[in-house]
Protein backbone atom coordinates (compact mmCIF):
# COMPACT_ATOMS: atom_id res chain seq x y z
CA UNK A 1 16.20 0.93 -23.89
CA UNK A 2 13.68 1.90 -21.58
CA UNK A 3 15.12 2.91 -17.75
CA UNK A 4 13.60 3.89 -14.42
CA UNK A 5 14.47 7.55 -14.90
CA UNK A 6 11.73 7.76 -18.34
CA UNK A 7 9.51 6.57 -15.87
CA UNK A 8 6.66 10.03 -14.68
CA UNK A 9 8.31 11.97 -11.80
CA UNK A 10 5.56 11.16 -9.41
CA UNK A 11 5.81 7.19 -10.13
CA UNK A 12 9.91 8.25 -9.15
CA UNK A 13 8.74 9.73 -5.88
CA UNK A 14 6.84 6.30 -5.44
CA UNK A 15 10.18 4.81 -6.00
CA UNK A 16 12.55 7.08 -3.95
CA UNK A 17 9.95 6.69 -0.73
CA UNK A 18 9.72 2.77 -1.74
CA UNK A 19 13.46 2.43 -2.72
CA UNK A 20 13.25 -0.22 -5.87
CA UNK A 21 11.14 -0.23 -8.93
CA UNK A 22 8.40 -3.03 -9.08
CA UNK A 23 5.10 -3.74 -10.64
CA UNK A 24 3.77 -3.63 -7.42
CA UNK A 25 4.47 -0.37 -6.55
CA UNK A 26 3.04 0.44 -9.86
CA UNK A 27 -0.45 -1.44 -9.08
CA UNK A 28 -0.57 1.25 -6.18
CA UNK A 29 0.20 4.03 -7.96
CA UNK A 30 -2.53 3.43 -10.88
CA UNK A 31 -5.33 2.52 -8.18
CA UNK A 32 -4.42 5.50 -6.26
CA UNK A 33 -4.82 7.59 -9.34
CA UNK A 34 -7.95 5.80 -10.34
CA UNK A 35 -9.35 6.18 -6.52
CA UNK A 36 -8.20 10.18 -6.76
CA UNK A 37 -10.09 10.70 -10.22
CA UNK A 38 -13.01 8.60 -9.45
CA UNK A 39 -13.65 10.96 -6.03
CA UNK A 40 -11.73 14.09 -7.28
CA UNK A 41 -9.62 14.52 -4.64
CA UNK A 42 -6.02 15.59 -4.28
CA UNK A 43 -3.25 14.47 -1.68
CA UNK A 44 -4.54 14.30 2.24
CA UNK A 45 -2.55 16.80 3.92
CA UNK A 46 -5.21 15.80 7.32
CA UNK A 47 -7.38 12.48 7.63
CA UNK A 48 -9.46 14.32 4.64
CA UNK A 49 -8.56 10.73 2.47
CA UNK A 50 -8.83 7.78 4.23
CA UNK A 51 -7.50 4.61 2.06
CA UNK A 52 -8.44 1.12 3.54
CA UNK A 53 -5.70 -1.25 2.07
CA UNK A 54 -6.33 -5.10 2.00
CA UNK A 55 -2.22 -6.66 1.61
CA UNK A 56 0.73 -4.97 2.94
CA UNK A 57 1.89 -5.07 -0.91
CA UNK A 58 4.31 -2.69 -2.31
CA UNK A 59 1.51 -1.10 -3.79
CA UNK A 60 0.56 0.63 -0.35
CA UNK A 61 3.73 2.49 -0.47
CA UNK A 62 2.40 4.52 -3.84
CA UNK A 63 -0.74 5.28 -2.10
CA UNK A 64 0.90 6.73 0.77
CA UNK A 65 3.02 9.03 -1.38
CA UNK A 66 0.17 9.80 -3.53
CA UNK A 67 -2.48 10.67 -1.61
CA UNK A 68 -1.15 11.42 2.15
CA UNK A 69 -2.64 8.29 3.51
CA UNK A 70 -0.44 7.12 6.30
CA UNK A 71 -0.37 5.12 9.46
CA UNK A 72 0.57 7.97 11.93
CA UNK A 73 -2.16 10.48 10.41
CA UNK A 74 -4.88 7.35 10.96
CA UNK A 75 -6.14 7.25 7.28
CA UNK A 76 -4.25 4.24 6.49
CA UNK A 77 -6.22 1.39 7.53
CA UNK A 78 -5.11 -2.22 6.70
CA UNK A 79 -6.92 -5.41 6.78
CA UNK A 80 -4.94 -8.20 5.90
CA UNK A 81 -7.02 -9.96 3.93
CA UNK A 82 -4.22 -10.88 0.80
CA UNK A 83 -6.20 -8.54 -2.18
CA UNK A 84 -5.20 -6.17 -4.55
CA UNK A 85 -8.15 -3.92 -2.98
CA UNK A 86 -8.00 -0.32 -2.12
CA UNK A 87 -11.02 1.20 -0.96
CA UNK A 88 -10.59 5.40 -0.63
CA UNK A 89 -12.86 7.20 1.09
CA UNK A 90 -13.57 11.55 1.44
CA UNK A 91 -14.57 12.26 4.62
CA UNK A 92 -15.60 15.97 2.65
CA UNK A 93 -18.11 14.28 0.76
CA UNK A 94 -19.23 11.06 2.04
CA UNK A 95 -17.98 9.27 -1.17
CA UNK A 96 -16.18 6.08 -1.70
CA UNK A 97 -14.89 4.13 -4.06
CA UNK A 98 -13.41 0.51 -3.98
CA UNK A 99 -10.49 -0.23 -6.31
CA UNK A 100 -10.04 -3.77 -7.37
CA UNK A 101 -7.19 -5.10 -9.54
CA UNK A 102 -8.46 -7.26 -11.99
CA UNK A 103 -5.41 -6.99 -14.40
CA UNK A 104 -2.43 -9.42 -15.26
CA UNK A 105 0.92 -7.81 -14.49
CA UNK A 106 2.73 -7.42 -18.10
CA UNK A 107 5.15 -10.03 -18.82
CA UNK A 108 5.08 -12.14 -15.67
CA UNK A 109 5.91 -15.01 -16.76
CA UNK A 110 9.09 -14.49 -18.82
CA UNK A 111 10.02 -12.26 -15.47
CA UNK A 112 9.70 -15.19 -13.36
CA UNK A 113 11.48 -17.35 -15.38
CA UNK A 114 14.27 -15.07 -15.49
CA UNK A 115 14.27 -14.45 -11.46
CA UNK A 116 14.63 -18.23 -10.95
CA UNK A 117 17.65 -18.51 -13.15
CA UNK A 118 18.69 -15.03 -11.45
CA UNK A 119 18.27 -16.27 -7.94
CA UNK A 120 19.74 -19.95 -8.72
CA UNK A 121 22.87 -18.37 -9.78
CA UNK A 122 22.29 -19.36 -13.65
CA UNK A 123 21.71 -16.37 -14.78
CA UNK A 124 24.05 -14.47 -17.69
CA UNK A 125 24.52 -10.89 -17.90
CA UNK A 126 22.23 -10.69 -20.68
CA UNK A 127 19.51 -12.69 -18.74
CA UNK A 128 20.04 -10.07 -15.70
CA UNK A 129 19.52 -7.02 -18.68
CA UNK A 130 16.51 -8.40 -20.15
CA UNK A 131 14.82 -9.08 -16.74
CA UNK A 132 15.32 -5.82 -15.24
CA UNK A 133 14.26 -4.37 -18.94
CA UNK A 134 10.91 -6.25 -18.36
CA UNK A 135 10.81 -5.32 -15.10
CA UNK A 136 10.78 -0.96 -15.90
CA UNK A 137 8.36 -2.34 -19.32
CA UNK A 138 5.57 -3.81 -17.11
CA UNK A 139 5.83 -0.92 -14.51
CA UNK A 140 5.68 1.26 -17.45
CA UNK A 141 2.42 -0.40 -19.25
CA UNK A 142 1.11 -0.43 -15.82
CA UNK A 143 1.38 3.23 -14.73
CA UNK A 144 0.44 4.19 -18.31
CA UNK A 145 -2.63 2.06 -19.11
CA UNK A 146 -6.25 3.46 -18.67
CA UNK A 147 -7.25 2.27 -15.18
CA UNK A 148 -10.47 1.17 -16.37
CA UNK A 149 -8.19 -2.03 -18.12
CA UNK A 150 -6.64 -2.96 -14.88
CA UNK A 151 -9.64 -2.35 -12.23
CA UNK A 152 -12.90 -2.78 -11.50
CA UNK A 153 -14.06 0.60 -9.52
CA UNK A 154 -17.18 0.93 -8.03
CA UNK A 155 -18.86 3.54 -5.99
CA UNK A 156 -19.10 1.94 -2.36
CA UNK A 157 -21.05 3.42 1.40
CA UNK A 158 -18.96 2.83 4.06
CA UNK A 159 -19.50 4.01 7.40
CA UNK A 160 -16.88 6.97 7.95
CA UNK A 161 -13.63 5.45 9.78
CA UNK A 162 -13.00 7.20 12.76
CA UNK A 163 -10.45 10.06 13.25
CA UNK A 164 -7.00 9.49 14.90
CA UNK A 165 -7.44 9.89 18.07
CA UNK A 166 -5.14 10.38 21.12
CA UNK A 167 -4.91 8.14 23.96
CA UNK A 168 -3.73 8.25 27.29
CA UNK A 169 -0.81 5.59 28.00
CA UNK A 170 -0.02 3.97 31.03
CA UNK A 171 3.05 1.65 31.76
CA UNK A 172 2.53 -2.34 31.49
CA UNK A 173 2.94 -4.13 35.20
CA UNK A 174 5.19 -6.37 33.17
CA UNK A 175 7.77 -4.84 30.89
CA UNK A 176 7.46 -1.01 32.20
CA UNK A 177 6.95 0.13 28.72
CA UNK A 178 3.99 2.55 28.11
CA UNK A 179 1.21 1.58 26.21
CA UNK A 180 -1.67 2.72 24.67
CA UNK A 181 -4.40 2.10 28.08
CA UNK A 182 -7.10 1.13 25.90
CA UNK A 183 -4.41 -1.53 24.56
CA UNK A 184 -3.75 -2.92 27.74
CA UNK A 185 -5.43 -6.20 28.89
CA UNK A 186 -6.16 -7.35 32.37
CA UNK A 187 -4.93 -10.51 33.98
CA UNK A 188 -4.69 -11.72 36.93
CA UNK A 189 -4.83 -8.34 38.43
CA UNK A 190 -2.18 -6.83 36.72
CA UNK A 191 -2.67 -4.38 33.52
CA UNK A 192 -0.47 -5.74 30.83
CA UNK A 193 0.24 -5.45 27.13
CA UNK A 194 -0.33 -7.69 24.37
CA UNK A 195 3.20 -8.20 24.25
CA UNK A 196 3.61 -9.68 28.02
CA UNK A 197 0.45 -11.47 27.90
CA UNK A 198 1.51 -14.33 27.68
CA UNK A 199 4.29 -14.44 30.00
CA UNK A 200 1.60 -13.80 32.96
């Protein structure tokens, strides 16, 4: 029987940083390998990899890991626009590449099944065994299959995101709390953040 610790070691760093093993932590970690061949690039230890994520999926956790792509560096940009799409980008060379899953997660729907007898408190022991055994299979198939099976990558041009930058703050006439000054809104006289808007 197959367990999470057969799994590759990098798809277990995925899963230490993430905490559980999922398919969708496995959808990030094949599109972040298929981004990183596709551009030949290695881990961003800078901004030199810039990955513009479209869901706040599990899957964005594998990119971080994988390719140094994180909020506080500024070359994780999300859009929340509900797709398995990861478009990676190399400042170095200009190059992009969008990532699209196309795939069907392995054995969804005997998974599901399972979870609704899990969660409705019907489940056996040996329904609880089986679904977690389908769980590590389709992460498994997932992290092993040939990207080209699961995506549809294309070279894209996107106009280069811009570098993190570092902003002056200045406290809100509201709350006191500082905030980013190009964050801050006026109204009625007063410089306030998004936060307090409303209560002005």
């Amino acid at each position: 029987m197959m367990t999470p610790s057969d799994l590759s070691k990098d798809f277990q760093d995925c899963v230490r940083f993430h905490g559980h093993v999922c398919p969708g932590l496995a959808i990030g970690y094949a599109a972040a390998k298929a981004g990183s061949a596709a551009l030949k690039v290695a881990p961003s230890e800078d901004e030199e990899v810039v990955a513009i994520v479209e869901n706040d999926s599990c899957a964005v956790d594998a990119i971080q890991v994988l390719l140094g792509c994180t909020f506080g560096k500024g070359n994780l940009i999300f859009r929340d626009w509900g797709k398995q799409v990861f478009t990676f980008f190399d400042r170095n060379t200009g190059k992009g590449v969008r990532v699209s899953f196309r795939g069907t997660v392995p054995l969804r729907d005997e998974r599901h099944e399972l979870k609704k007898k899990i969660d409705s408190g019907g489940a056996t022991d040996e329904d609880r065994k089986r679904w977690e055994q389908l769980r590590i299979m389709a992460v498994n198939e997932l992290i092993s299959s040939d990207p080209i099976e699961l995506f549809d990558v294309r070279e894209v041009r996107i106009e280069p995101p811009p570098h993190a930058s570092i902003v002056e703050t200045s406290p809100c006439a509201v709350c006191g709390e500082r905030t980013m000054s190009d964050r801050l809104i006026e109204k009625r006289g007063q410089k306030v953040c998004l936060g307090c808007a409303g209560d002005v």
